[in-house]
C-alpha atoms as a PDB file:
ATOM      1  CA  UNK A   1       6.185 -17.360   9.749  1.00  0.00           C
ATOM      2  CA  UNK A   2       6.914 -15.764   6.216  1.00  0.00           C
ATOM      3  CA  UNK A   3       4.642 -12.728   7.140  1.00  0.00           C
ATOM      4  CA  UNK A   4       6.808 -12.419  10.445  1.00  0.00           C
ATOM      5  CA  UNK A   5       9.972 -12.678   8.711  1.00  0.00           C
ATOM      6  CA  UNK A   6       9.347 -10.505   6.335  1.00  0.00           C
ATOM      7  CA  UNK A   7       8.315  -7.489   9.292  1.00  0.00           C
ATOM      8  CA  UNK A   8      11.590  -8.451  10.982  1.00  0.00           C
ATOM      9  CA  UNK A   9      13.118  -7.736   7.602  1.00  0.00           C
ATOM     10  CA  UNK A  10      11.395  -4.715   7.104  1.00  0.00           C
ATOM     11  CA  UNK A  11      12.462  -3.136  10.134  1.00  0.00           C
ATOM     12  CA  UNK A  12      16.136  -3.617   9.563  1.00  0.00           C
ATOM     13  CA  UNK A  13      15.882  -1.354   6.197  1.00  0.00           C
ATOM     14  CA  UNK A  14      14.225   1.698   8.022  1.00  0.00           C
ATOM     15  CA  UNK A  15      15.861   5.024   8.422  1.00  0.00           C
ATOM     16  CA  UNK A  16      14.692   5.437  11.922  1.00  0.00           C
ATOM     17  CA  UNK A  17      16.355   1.548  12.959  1.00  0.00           C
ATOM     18  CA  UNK A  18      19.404   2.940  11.394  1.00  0.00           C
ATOM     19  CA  UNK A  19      20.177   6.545  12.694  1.00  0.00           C
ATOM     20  CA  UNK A  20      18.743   5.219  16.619  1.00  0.00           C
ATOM     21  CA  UNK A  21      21.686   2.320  15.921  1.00  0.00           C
ATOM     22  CA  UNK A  22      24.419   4.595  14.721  1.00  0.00           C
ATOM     23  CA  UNK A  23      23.465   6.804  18.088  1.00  0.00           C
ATOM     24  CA  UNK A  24      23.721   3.749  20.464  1.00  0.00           C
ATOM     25  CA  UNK A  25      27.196   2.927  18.491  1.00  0.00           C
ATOM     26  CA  UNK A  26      28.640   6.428  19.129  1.00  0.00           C
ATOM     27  CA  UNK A  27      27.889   5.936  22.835  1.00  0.00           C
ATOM     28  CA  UNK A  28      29.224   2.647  23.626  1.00  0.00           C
ATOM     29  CA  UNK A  29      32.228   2.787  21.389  1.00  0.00           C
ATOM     30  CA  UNK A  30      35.716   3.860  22.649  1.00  0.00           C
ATOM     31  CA  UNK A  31      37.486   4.506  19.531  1.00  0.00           C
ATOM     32  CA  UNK A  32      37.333   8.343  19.579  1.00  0.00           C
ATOM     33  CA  UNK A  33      37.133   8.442  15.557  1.00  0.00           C
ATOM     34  CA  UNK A  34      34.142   5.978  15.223  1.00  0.00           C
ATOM     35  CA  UNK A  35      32.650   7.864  18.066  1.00  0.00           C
ATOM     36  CA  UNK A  36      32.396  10.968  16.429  1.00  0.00           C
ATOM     37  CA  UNK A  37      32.089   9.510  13.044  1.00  0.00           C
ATOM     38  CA  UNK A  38      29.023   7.280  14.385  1.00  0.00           C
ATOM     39  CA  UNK A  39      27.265  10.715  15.835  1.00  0.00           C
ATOM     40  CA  UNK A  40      27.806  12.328  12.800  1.00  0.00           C
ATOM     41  CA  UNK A  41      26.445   9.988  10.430  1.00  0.00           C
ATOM     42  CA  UNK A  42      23.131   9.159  12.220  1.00  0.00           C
ATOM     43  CA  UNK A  43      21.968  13.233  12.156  1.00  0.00           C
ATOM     44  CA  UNK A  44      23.189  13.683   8.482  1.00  0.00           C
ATOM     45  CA  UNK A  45      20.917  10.668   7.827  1.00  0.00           C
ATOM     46  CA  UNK A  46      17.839  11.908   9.739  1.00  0.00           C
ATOM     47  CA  UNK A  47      18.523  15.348   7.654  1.00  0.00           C
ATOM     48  CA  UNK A  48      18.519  13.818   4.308  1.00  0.00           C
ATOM     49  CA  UNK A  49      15.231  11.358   5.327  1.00  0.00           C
ATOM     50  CA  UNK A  50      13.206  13.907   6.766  1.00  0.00           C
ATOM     51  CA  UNK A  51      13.631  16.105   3.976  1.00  0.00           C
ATOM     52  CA  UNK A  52      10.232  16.315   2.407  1.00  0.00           C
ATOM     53  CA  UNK A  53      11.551  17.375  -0.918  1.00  0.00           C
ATOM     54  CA  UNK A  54      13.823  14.417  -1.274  1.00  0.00           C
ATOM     55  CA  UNK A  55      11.302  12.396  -0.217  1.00  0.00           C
ATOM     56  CA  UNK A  56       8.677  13.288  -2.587  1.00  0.00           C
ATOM     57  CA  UNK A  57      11.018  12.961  -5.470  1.00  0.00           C
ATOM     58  CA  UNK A  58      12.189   9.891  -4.475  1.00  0.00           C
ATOM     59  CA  UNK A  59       8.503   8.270  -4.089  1.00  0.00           C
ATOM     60  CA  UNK A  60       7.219   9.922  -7.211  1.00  0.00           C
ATOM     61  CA  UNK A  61       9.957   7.882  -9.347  1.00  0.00           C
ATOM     62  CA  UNK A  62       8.344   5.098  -8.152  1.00  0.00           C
ATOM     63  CA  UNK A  63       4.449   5.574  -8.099  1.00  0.00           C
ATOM     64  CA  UNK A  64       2.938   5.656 -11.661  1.00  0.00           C
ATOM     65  CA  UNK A  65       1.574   8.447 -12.839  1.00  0.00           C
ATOM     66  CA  UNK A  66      -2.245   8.673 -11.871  1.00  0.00           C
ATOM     67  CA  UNK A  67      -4.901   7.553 -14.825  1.00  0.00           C
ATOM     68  CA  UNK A  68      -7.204  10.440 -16.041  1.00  0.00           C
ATOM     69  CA  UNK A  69     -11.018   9.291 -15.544  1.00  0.00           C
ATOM     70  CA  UNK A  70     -11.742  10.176 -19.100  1.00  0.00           C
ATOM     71  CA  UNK A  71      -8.808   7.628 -20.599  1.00  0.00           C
ATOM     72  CA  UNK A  72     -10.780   4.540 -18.525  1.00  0.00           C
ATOM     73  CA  UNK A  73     -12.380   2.425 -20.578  1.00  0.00           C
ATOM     74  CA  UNK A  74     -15.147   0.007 -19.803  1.00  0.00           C
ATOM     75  CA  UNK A  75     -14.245  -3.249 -17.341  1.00  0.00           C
ATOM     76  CA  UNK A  76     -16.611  -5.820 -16.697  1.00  0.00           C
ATOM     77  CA  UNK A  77     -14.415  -6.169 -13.148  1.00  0.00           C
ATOM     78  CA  UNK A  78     -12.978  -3.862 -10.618  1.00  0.00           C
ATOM     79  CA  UNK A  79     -10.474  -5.454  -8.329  1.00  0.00           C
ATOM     80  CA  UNK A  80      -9.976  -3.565  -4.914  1.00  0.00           C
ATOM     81  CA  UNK A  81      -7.039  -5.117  -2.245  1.00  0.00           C
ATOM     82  CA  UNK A  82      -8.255  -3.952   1.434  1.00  0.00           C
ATOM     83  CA  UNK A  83      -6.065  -2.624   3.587  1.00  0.00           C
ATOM     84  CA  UNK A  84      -7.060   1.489   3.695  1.00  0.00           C
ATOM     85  CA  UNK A  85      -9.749   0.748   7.253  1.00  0.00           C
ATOM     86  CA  UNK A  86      -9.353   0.136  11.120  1.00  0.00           C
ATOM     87  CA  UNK A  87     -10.917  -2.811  12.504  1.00  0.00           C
ATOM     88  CA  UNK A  88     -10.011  -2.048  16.007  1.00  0.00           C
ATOM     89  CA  UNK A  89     -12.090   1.297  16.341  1.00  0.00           C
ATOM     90  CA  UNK A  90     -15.165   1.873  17.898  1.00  0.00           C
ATOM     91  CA  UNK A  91     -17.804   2.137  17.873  1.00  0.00           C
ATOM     92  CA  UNK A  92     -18.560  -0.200  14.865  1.00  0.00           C
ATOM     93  CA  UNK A  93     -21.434   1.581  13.711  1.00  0.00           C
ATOM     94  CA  UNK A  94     -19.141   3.502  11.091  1.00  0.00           C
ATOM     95  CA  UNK A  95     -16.085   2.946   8.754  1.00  0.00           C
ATOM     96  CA  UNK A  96     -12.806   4.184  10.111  1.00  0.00           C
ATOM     97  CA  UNK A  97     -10.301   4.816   6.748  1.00  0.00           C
ATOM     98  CA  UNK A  98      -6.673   4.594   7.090  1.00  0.00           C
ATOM     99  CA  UNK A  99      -4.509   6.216   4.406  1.00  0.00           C
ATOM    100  CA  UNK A 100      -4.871   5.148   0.694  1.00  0.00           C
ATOM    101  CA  UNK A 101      -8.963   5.702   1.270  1.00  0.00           C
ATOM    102  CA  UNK A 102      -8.640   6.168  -2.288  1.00  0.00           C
ATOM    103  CA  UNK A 103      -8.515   3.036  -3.249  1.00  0.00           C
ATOM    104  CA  UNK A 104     -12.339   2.413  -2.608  1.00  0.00           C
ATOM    105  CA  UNK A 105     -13.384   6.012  -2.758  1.00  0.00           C
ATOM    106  CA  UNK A 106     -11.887   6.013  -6.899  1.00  0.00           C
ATOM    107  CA  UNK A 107     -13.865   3.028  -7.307  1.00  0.00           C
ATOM    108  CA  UNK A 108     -16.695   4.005  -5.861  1.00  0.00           C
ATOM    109  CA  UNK A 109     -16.578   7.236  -8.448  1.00  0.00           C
ATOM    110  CA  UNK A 110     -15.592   4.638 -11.506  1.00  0.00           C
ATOM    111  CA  UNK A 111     -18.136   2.433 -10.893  1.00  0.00           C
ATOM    112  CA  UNK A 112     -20.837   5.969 -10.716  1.00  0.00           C
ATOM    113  CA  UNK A 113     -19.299   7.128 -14.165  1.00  0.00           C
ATOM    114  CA  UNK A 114     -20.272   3.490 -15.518  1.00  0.00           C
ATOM    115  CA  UNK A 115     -16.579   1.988 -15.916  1.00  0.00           C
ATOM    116  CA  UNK A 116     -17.249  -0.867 -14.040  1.00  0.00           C
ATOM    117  CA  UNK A 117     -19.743  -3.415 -13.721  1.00  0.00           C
ATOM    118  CA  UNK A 118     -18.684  -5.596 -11.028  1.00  0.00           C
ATOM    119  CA  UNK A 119     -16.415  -5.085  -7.979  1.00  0.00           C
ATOM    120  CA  UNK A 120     -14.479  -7.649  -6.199  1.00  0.00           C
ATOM    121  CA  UNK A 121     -12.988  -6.613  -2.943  1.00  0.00           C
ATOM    122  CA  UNK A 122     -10.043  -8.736  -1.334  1.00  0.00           C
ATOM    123  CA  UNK A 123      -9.110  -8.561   2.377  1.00  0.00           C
ATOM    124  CA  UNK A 124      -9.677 -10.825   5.579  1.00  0.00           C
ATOM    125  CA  UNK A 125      -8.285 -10.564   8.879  1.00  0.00           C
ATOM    126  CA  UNK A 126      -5.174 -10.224   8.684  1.00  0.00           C
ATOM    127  CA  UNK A 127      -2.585 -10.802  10.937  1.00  0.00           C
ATOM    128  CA  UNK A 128      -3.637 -10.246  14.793  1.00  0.00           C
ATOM    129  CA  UNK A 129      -6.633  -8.931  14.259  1.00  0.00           C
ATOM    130  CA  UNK A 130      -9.116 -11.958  15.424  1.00  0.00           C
ATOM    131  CA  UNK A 131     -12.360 -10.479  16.858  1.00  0.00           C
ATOM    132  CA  UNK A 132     -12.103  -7.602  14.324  1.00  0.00           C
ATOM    133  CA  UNK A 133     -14.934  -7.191  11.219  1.00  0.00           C
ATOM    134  CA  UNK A 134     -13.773  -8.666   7.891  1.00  0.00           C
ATOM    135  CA  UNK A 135     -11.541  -6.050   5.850  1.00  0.00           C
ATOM    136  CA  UNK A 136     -13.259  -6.763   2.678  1.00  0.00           C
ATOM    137  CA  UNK A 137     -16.838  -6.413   4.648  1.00  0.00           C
ATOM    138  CA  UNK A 138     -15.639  -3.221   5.788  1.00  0.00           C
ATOM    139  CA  UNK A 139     -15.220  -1.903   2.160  1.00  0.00           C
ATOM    140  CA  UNK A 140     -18.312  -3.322   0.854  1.00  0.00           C
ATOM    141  CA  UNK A 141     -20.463  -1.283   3.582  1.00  0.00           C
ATOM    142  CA  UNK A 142     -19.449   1.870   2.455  1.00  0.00           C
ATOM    143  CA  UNK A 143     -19.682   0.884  -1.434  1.00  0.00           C
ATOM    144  CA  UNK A 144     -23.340   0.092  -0.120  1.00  0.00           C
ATOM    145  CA  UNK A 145     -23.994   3.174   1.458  1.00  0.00           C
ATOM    146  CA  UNK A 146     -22.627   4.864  -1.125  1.00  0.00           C
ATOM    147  CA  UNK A 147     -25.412   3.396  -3.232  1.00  0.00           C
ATOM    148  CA  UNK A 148     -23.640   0.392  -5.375  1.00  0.00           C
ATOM    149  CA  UNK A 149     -25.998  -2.417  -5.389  1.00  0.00           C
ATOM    150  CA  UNK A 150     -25.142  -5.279  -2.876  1.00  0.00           C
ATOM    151  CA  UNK A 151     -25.273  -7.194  -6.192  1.00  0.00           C
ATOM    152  CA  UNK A 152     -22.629  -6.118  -8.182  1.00  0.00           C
ATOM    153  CA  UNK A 153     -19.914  -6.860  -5.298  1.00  0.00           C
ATOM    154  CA  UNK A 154     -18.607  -9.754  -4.336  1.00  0.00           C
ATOM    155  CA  UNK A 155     -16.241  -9.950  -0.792  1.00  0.00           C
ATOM    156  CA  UNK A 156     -13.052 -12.147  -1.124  1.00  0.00           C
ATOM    157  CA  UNK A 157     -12.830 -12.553   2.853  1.00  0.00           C
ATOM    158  CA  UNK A 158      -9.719 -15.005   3.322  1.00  0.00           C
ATOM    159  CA  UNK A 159      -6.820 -12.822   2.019  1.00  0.00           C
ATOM    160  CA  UNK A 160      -3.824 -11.717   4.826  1.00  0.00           C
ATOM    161  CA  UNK A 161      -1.821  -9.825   2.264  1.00  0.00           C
ATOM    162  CA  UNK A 162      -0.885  -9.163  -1.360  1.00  0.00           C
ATOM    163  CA  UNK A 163      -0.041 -13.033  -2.154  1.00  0.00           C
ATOM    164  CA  UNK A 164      -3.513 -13.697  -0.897  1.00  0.00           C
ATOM    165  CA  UNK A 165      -5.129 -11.110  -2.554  1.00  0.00           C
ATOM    166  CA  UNK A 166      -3.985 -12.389  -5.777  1.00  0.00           C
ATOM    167  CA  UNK A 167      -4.200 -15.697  -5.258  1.00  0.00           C
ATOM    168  CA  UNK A 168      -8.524 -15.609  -3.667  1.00  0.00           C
ATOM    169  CA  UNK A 169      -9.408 -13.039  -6.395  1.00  0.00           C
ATOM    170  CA  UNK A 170      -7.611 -15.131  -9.612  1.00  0.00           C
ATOM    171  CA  UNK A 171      -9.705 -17.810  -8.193  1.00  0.00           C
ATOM    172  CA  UNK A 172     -12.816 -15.765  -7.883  1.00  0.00           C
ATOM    173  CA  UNK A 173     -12.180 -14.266 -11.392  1.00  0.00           C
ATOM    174  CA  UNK A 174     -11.564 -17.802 -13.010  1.00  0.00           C
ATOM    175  CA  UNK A 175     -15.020 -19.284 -12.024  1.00  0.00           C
ATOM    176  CA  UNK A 176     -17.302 -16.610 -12.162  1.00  0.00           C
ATOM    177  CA  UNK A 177     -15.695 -14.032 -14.849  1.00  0.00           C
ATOM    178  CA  UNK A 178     -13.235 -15.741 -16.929  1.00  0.00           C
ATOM    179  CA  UNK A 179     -11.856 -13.891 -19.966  1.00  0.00           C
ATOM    180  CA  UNK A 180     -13.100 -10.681 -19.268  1.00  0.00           C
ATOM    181  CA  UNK A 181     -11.710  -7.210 -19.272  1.00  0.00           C
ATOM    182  CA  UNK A 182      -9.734  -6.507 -15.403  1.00  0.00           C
ATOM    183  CA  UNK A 183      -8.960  -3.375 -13.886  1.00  0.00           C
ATOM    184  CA  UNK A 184      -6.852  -3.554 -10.703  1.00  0.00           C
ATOM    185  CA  UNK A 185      -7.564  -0.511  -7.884  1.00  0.00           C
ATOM    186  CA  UNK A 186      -4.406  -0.342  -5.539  1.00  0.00           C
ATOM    187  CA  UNK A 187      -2.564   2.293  -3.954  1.00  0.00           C
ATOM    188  CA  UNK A 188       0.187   3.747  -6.028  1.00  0.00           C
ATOM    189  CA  UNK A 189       2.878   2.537  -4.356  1.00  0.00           C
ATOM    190  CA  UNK A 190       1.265  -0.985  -3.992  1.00  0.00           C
ATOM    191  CA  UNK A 191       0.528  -1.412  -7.672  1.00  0.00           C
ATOM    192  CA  UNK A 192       3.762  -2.931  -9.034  1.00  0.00           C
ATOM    193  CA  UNK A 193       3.572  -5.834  -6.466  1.00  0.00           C
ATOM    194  CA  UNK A 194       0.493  -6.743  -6.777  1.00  0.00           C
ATOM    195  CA  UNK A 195       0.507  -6.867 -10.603  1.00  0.00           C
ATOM    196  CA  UNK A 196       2.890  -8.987 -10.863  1.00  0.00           C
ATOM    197  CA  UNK A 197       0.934 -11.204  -7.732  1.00  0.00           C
ATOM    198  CA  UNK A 198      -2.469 -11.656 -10.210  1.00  0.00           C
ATOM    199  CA  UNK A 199       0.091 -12.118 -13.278  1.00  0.00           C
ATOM    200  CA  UNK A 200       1.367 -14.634 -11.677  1.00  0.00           C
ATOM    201  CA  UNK A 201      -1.724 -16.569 -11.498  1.00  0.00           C
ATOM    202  CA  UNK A 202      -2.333 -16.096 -15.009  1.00  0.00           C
ATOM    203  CA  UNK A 203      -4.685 -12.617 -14.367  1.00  0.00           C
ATOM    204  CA  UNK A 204      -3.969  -9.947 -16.738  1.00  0.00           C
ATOM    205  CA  UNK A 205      -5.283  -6.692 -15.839  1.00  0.00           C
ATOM    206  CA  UNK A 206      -5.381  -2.739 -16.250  1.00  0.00           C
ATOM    207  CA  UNK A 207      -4.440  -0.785 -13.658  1.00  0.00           C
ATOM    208  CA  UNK A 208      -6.093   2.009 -11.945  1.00  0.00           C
ATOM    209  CA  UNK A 209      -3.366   3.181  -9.224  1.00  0.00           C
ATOM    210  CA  UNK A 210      -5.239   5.141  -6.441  1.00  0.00           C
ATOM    211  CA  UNK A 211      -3.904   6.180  -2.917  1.00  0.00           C
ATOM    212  CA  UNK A 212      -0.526   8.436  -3.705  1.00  0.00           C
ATOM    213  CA  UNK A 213       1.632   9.528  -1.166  1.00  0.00           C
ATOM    214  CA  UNK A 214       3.741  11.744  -3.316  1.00  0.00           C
ATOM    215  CA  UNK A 215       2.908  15.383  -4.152  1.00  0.00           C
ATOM    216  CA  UNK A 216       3.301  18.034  -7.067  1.00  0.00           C
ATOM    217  CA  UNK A 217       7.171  18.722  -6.592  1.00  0.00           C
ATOM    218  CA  UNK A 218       7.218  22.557  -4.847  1.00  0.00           C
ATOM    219  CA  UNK A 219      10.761  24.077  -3.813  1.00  0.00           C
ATOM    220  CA  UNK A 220       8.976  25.949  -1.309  1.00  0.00           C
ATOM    221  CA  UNK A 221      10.656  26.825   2.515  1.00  0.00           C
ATOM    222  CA  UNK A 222       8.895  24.071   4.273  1.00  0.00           C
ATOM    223  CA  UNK A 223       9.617  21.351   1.650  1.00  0.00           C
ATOM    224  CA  UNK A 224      12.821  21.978   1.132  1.00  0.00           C
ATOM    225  CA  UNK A 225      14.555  23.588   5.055  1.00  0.00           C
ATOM    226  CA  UNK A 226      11.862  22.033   7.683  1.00  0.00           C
ATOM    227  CA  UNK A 227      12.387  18.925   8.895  1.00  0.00           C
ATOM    228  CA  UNK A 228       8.905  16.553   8.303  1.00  0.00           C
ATOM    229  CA  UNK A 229       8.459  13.357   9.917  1.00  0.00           C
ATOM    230  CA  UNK A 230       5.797  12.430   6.801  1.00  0.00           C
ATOM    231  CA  UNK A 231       9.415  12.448   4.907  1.00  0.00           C
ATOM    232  CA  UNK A 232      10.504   9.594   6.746  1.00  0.00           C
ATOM    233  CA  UNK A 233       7.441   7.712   6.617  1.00  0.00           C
ATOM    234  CA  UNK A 234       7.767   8.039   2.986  1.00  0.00           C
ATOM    235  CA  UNK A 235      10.640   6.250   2.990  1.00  0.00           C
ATOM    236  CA  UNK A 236       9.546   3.597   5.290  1.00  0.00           C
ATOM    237  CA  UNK A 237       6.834   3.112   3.137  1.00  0.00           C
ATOM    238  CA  UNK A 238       9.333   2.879   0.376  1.00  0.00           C
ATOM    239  CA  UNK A 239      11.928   0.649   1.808  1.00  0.00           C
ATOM    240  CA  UNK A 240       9.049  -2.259   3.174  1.00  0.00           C
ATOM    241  CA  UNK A 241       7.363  -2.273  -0.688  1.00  0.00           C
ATOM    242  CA  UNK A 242      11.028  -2.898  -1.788  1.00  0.00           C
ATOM    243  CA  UNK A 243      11.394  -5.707   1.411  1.00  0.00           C
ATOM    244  CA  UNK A 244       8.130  -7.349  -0.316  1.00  0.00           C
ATOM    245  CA  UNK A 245       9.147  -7.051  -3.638  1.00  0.00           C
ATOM    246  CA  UNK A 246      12.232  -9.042  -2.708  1.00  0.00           C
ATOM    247  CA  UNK A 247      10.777 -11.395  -0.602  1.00  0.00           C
ATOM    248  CA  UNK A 248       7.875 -12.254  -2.689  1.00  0.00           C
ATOM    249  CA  UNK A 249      10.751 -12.843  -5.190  1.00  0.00           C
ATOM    250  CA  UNK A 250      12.169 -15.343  -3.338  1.00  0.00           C
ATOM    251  CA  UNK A 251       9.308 -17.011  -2.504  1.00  0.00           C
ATOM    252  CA  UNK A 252       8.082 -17.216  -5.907  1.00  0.00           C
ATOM    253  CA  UNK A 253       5.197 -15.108  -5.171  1.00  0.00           C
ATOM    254  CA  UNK A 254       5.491 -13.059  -8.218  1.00  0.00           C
END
C-alpha cells in the first residue's frame, strides 16, 4: 500500500501532470481571465522544464560530486542497490541495463583495482514483476562474467525498494561482516536516501555515488534554446527522490 501511495504521490509533483492539468483547466473554464491565464501558464512551464540547461543545473546541486578512483581507499564491503536491469526482456540469455548501469559497472572496475573485497548486491522482485529473474541475480551474472569470483558476492534477493535494501543488507552486514569498513555504490541521485536508509539501521558507510544524470554545465545552442524532453525527465527524476525523501520521513524510514 505504502509503495502505491507513494507512486500516486509521485505523480501529482510531475511537470508533465501539471502543465496537461493547467491545459484541461483553460478548456473547461468560462472565466475568460483564468482561461487565458491557465493556457499561458502550462507552456511557460513546459519551457522552463524542458530546458536542458536549467535542468542540469538544477540536478547537479543535488548529486554529489563524483569520487576520483585514486581517493578510494580499501573496503572490506561493496554495497550495490539493484534497480539499473530489465527483467521483462527477452531473451534471458543476456543482461538488459537500464540507466544508472554504473552502479555495477563502477564496481565491477573498484573491485578490479583491488578496493573491494566483497560485494553485496540488494534487489528482489519488486513490485509487479512476478515471473521475472531476481534483480540482485541479474547483477551478480554480469559481475561473474566479468570475472569476479562467485565467491566474493553475496545476493540480498528480498528487497522491493530503498527501505528494503537497507534494511536485508544491515542484516547481511551484521552477521557475516560486522565492524568492517562499508562503501555504498548508488546512483547519484539515489545516494542521499539511501544513506540515511543503512544509517538508520545503525550501518555507517562511505559512499561511492555512480549513475549521474547531470552533465558538465555547457551554454551551448541546444542546451540552452532547444526544447529536450531528457530535461523533463530530469526533473521527474528529481521531484519522485524528493516524494521518497518525504515519505520515508514520515514513515520513519530514515
Amino acid at each position: 500500500m505504502f509503495f502505491i501511495l507513494s507512486k500516486i504521490l509521485a505523480l501529482f509533483v510531475m511537470p508533465l501532470t501539471w502543465v496537461i492539468g493547467f491545459l484541461v483547466y483553460s478548456r473547461l473554464t468560462k472565466n475568460p481571465k483564468r482561461k487565458k491565464l491557465f493556457f499561458i501558464l502550462p507552456l511557460v512551464m513546459l519551457a522552463f522544464f524542458s530546458n536542458q540547461y536549467i535542468s542540469n543545473r538544477a540536478l547537479l546541486l543535488w548529486e554529489p560530486e563524483p569520487t576520483p578512483m585514486n581517493e578510494v581507499g580499501v573496503y572490506d564491503v561493496g554495497i550495490v542497490f539493484s534497480g539499473v536491469t530489465k527483467g521483462s526482456k527477452s531473451p534471458k540469455d543476456r543482461v538488459y541495463f537500464d540507466y544508472g548501469a554504473d552502479r555495477i559497472t563502477h564496481t565491477l572496475q573498484l573491485y578490479k583495482e583491488g578496493k573491494l573485497k566483497h560485494i553485496i548486491v540488494s534487489g528482489g522482485l519488486g513490485f509487479q514483476q512476478v515471473g521475472m529473474s531476481i534483480a540482485a541475480e541479474r547483477l551478480k551474472s554480469f559481475l561473474v562474467m566479468a570475472g569476479v569470483p562467485d565467491s566474493v558476492i553475496t545476493v540480498e534477493p528480498n528487497a522491493v525498494n530503498t527501505y528494503e535494501n537497507a534494511v536485508e543488507s544491515a542484516k547481511i552486514l551484521k552477521r557475516d561482516f560486522p565492524n568492517q569498513k562499508y562503501l555504498l555504490i548508488t546512483s547519484a541521485f539515489h545516494m542521499k536516501r539511501s544513506a540515511l536508509c543503512l544509517a538508520k539501521q545503525g550501518i555507517e558507510c562511505d559512499e561511492f555515488p555512480a549513475g549521474y544524470y547531470t552533465d558538465r554545465p555547457s551554454l551551448n545552442f541546444d542546451d540552452v534554446f532547444i526544447p529536450k524532453a531528457e530535461a523533463i525527465k530530469r526533473w521527474e527524476t528529481l521531484f519522485k527522490e524528493w516524494v521518497g525523501l518525504a515519505t520515508y520521513k514520515v514513515m520513519g524510514y530514515i
